[in-house]
C-alpha atoms as a PDB file:
ATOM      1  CA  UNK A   1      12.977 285.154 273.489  1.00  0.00           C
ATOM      2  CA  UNK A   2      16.537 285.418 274.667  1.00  0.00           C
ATOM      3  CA  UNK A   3      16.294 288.454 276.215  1.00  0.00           C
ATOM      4  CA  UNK A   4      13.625 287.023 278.320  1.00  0.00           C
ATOM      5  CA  UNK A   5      16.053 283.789 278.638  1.00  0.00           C
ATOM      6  CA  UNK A   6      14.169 281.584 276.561  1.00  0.00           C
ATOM      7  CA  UNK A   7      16.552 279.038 274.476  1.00  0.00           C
ATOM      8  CA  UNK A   8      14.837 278.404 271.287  1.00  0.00           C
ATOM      9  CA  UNK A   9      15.587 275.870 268.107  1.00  0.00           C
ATOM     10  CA  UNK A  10      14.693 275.823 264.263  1.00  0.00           C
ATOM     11  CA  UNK A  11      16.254 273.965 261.344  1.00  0.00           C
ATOM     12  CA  UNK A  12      19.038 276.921 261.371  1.00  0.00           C
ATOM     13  CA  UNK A  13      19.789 277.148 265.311  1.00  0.00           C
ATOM     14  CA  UNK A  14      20.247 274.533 267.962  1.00  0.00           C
ATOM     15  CA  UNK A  15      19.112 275.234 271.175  1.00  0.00           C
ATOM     16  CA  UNK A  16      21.431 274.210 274.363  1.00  0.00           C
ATOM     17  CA  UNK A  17      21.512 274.217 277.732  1.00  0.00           C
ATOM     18  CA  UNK A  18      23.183 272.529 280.502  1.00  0.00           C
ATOM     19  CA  UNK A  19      21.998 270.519 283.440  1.00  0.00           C
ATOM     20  CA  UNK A  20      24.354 268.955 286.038  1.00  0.00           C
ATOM     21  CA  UNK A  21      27.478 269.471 283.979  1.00  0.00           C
ATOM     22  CA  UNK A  22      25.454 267.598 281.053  1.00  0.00           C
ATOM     23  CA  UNK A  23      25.204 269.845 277.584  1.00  0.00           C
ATOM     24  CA  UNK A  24      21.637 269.046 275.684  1.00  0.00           C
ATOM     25  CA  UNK A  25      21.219 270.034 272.510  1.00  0.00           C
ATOM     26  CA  UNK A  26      18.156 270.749 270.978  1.00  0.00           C
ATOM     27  CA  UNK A  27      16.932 270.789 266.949  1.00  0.00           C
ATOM     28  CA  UNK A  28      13.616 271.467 265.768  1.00  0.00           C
ATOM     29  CA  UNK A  29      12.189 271.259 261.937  1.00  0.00           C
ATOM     30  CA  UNK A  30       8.981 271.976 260.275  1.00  0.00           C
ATOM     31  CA  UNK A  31       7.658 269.180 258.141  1.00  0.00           C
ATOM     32  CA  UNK A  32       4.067 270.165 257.472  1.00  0.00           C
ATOM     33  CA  UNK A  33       2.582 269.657 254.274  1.00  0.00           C
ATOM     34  CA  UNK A  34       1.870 270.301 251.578  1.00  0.00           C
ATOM     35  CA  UNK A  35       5.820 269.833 250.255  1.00  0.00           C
ATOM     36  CA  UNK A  36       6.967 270.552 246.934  1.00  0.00           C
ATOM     37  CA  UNK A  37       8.643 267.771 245.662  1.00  0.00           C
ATOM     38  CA  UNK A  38       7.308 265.627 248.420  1.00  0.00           C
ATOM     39  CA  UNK A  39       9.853 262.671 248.379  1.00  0.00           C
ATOM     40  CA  UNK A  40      13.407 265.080 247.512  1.00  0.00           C
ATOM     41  CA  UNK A  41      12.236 267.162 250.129  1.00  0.00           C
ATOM     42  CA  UNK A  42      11.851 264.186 252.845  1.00  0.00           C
ATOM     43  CA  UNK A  43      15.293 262.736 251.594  1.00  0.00           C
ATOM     44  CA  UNK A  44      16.970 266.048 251.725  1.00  0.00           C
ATOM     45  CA  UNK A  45      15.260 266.455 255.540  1.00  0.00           C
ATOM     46  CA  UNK A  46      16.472 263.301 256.481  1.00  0.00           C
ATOM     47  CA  UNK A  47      20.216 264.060 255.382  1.00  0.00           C
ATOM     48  CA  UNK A  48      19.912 267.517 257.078  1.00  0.00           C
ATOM     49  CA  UNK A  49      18.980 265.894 260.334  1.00  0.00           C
ATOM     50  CA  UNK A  50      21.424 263.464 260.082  1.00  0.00           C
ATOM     51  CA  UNK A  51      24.369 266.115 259.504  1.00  0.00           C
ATOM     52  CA  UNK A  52      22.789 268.232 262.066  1.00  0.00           C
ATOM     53  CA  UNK A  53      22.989 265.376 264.676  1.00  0.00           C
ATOM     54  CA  UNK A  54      26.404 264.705 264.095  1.00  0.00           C
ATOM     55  CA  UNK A  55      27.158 268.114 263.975  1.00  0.00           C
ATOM     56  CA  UNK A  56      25.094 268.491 267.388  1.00  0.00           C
ATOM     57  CA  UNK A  57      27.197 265.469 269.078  1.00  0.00           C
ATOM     58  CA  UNK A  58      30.325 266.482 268.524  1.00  0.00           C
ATOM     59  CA  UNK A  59      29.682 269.047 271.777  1.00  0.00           C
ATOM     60  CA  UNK A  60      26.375 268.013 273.594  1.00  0.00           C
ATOM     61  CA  UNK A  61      26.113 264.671 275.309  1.00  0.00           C
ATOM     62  CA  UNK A  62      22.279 264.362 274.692  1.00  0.00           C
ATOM     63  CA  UNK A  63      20.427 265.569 271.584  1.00  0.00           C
ATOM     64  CA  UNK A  64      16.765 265.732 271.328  1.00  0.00           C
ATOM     65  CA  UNK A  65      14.813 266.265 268.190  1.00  0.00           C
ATOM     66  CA  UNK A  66      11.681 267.993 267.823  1.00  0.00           C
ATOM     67  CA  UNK A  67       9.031 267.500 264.357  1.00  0.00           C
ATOM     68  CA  UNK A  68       6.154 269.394 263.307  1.00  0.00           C
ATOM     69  CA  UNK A  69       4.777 266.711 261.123  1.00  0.00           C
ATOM     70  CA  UNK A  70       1.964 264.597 260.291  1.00  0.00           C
ATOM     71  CA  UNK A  71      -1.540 265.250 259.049  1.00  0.00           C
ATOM     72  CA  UNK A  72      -3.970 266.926 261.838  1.00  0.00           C
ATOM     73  CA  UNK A  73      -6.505 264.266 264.044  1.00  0.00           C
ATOM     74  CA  UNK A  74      -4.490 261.513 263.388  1.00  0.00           C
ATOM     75  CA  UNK A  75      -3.805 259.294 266.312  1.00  0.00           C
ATOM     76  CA  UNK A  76      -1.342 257.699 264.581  1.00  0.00           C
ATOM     77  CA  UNK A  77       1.968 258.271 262.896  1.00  0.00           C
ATOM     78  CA  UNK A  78       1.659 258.165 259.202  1.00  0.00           C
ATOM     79  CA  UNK A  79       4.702 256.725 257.048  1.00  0.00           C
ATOM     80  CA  UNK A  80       3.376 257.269 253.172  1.00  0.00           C
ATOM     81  CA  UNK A  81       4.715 260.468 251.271  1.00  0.00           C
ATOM     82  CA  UNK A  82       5.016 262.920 251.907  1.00  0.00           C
ATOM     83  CA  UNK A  83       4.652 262.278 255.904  1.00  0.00           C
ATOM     84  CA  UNK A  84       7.202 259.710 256.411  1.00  0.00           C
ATOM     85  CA  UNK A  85       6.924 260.085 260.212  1.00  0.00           C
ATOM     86  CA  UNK A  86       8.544 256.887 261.120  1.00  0.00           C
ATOM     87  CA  UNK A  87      11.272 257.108 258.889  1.00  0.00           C
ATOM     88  CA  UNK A  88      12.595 260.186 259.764  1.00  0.00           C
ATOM     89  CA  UNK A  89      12.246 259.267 263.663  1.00  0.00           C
ATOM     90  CA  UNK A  90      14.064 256.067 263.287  1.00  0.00           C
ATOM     91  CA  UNK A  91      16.403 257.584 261.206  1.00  0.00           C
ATOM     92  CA  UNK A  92      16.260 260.611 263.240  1.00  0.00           C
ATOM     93  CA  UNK A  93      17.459 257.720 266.109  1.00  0.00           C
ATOM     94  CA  UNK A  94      20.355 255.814 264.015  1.00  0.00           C
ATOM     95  CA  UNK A  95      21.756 259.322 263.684  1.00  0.00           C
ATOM     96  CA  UNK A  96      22.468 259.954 267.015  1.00  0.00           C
ATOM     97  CA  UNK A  97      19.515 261.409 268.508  1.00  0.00           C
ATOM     98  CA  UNK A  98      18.644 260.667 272.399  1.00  0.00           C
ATOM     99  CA  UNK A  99      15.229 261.687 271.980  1.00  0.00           C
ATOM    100  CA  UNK A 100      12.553 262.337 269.634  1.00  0.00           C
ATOM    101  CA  UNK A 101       9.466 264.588 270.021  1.00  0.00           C
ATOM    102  CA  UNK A 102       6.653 265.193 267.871  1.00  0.00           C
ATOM    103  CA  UNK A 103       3.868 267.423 267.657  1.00  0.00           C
ATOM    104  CA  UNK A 104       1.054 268.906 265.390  1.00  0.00           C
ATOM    105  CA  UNK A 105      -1.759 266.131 264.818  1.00  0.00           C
ATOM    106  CA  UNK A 106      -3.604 268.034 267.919  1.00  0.00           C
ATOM    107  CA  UNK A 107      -4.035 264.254 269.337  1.00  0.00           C
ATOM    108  CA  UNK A 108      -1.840 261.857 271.424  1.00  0.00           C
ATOM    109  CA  UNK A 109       0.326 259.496 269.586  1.00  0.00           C
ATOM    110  CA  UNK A 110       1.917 256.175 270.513  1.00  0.00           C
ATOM    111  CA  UNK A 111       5.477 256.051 271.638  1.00  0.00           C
ATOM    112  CA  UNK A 112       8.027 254.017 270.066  1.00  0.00           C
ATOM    113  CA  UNK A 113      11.525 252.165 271.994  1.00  0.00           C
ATOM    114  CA  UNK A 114      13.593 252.037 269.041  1.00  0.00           C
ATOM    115  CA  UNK A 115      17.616 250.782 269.266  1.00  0.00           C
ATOM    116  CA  UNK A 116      17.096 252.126 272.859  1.00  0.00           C
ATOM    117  CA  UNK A 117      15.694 255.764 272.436  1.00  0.00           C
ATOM    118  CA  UNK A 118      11.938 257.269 272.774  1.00  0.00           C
ATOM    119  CA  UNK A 119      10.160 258.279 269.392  1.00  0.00           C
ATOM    120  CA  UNK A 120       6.731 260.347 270.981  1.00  0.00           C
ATOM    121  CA  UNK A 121       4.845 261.022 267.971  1.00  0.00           C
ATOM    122  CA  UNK A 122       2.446 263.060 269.425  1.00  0.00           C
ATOM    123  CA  UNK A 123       1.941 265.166 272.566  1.00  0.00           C
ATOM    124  CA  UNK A 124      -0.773 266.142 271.069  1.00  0.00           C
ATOM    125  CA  UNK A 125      -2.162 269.780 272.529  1.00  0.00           C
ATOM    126  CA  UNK A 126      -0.524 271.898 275.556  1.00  0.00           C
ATOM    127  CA  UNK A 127      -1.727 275.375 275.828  1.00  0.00           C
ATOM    128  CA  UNK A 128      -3.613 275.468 272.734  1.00  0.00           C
ATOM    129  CA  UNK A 129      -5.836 278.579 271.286  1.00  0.00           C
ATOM    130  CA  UNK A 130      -6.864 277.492 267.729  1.00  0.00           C
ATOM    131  CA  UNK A 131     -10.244 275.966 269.169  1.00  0.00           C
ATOM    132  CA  UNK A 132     -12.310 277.226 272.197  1.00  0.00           C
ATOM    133  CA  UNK A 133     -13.597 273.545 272.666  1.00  0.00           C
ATOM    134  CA  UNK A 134     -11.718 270.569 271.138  1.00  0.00           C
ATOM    135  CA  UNK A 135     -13.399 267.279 270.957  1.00  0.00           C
ATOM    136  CA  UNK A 136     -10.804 265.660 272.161  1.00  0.00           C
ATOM    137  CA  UNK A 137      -8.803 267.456 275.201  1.00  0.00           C
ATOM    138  CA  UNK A 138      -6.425 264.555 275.793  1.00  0.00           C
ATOM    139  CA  UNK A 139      -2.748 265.153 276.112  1.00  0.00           C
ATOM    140  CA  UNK A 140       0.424 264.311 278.259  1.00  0.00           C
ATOM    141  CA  UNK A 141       3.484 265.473 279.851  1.00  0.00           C
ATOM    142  CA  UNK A 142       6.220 263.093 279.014  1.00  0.00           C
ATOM    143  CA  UNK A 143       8.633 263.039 281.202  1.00  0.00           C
ATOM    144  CA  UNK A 144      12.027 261.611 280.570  1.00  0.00           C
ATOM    145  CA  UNK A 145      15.393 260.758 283.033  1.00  0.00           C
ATOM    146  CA  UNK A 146      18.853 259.898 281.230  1.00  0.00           C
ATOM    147  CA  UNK A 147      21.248 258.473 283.541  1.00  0.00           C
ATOM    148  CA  UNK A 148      24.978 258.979 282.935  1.00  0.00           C
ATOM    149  CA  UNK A 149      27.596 256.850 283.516  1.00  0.00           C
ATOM    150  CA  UNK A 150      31.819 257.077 282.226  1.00  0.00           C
ATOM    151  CA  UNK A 151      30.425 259.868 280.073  1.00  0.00           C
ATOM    152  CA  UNK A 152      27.795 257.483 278.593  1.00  0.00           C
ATOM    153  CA  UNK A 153      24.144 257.249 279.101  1.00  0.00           C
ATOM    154  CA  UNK A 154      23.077 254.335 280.780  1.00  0.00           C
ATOM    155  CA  UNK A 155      19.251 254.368 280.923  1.00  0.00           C
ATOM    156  CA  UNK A 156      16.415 256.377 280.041  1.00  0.00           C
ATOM    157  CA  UNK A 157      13.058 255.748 282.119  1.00  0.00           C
ATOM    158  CA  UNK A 158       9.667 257.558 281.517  1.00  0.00           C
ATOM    159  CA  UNK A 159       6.710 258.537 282.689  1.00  0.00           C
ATOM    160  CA  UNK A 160       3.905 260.593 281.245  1.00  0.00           C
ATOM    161  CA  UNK A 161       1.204 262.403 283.117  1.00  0.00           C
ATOM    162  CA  UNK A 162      -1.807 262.210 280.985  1.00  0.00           C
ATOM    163  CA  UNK A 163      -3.825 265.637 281.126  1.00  0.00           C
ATOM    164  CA  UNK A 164      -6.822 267.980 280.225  1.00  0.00           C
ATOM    165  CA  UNK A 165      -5.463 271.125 277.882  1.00  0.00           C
ATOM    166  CA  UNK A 166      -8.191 272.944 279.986  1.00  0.00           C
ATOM    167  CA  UNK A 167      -9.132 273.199 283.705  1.00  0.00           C
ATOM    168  CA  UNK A 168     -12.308 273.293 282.592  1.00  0.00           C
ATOM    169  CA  UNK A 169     -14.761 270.553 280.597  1.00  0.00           C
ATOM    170  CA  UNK A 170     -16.293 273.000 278.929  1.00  0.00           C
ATOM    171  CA  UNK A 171     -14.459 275.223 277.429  1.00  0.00           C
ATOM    172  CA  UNK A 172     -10.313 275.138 276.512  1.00  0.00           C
ATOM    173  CA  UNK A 173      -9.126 277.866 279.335  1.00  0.00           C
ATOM    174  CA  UNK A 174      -5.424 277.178 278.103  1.00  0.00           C
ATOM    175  CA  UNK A 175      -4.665 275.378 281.447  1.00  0.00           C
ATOM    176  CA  UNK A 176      -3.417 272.007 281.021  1.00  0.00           C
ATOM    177  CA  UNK A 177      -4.707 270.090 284.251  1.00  0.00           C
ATOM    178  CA  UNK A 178      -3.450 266.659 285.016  1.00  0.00           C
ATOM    179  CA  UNK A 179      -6.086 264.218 285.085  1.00  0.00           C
ATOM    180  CA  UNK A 180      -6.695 262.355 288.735  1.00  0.00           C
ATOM    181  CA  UNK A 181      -9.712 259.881 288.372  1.00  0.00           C
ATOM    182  CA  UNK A 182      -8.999 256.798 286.725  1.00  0.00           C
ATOM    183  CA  UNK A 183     -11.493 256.566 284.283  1.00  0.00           C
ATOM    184  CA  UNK A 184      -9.667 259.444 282.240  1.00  0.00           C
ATOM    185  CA  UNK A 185      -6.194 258.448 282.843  1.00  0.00           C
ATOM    186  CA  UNK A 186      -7.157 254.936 281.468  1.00  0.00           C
ATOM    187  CA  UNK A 187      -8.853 256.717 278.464  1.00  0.00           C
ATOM    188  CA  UNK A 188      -5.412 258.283 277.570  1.00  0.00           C
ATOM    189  CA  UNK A 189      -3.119 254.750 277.906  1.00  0.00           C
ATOM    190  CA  UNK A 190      -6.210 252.542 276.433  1.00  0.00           C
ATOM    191  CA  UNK A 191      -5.581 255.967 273.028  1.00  0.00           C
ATOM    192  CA  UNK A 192      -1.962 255.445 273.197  1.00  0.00           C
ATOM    193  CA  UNK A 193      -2.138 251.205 273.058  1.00  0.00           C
ATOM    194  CA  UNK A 194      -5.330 250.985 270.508  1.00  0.00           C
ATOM    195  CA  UNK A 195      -4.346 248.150 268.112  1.00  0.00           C
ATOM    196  CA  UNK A 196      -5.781 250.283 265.383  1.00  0.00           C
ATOM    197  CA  UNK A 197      -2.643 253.041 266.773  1.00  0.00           C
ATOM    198  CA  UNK A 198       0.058 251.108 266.950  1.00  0.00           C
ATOM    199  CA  UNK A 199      -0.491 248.515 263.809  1.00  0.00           C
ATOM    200  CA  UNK A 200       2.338 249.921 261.885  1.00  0.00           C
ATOM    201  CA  UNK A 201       4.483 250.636 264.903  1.00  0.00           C
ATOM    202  CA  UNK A 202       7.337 247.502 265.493  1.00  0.00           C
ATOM    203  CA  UNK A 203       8.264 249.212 268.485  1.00  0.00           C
ATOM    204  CA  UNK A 204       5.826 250.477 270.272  1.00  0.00           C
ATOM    205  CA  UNK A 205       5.886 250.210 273.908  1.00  0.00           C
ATOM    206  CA  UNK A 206       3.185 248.333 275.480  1.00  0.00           C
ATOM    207  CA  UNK A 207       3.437 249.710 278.935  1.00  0.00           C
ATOM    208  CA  UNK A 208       3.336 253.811 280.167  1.00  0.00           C
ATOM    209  CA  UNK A 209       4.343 254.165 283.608  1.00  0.00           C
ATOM    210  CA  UNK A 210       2.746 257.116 285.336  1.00  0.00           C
ATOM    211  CA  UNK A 211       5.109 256.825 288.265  1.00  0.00           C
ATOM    212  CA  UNK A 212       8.952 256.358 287.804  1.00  0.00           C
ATOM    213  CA  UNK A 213      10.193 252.744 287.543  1.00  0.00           C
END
């Protein structure tokens, strides 16, 4: 990958790059279970993020935070061992992190605004080959904008551009295809709002802009 000039990220290497004069820094970790030793192992994840973070901070200005967690089809977080998907985002969050993006249920998630930073649960599926046909082909781009100010960041809109994984309705062609008639763009905000998705979720935003505010 970096010979072809991919940056890349795991619980061992942080990813950076640099846009405008701004240095991102990028962690990823692997959270699937089954764990052994379910709640030591989510304790010791959540210290090694934390440490990470700070470690991260000390030379990048923004730090996002990628998780492959949760338990597949959900279209919600979970927060019961050993998943503890809130948890580590907030905490994830009060460490330091700008950003937080999860991934691995194969559906959309709500989004959480917590102390003033994004939690995405779930993009759900980009270019995904594990199933010819899902039943559900929802996803979306989530876009993000931090404004700096004095060295500080002073806002951080969104949008997200809800999408098909597939050009195609009936079969996954591994082109993800922004949706244009209402009807399916309403299917992905009326997901990502469900009472029955958000009823454990304190923060989760009510509104998704699909243009930028």
């Amino acid at each position: 990958m970096e010979s072809a000039g991919v940056v890349w990220a795991n619980k061992n290497h942080m990813a950076t790059v640099e846009v405008q004069g701004i240095r991102i820094g990028m962690l990823a970790y692997q959270i699937v279970p089954p764990l052994r030793s379910d709640e030591m192992q989510a304790d010791a994840l959540q210290a090694q993020v934390a440490s990470d973070i700070a470690r991260a901070k000390q030379s990048c200005k923004i730090v996002i935070v990628s998780f492959h967690w949760g338990k597949e089809l959900d279209y919600s977080p979970r927060n019961e061992s050993p998943y503890r998907q809130v948890t580590l985002g907030r905490a994830a969050i009060d460490a330091g992190a700008d950003l937080v993006l999860g991934h691995h249920s194969h559906r959309i998630n709500p989004i959480e605004k917590y102390n003033g930073r994004y939690i995405v649960y779930s993009l759900a599926n980009c270019s995904f080959a594990g199933n010819n046909k899902p039943s559900d082909m929802c996803t979306f781009i989530f876009q993000c904008k931090f404004r700096i100010r004095d060295g500080e960041i002073v806002d951080n809109p969104f949008r997200i551009i809800p999408c098909r994984i597939s050009s195609r309705r009936d079969y996954n062609d591994f082109a993800i295809t922004p949706y244009t008639e209402t009807d399916n763009i309403k299917t992905v905000i009326t997901t990502l709002t469900k009472k029955e998705n958000v009823k454990n979720l304190e923060y989760a935003v009510t509104s998704y802009p699909l243009e930028w505010e």
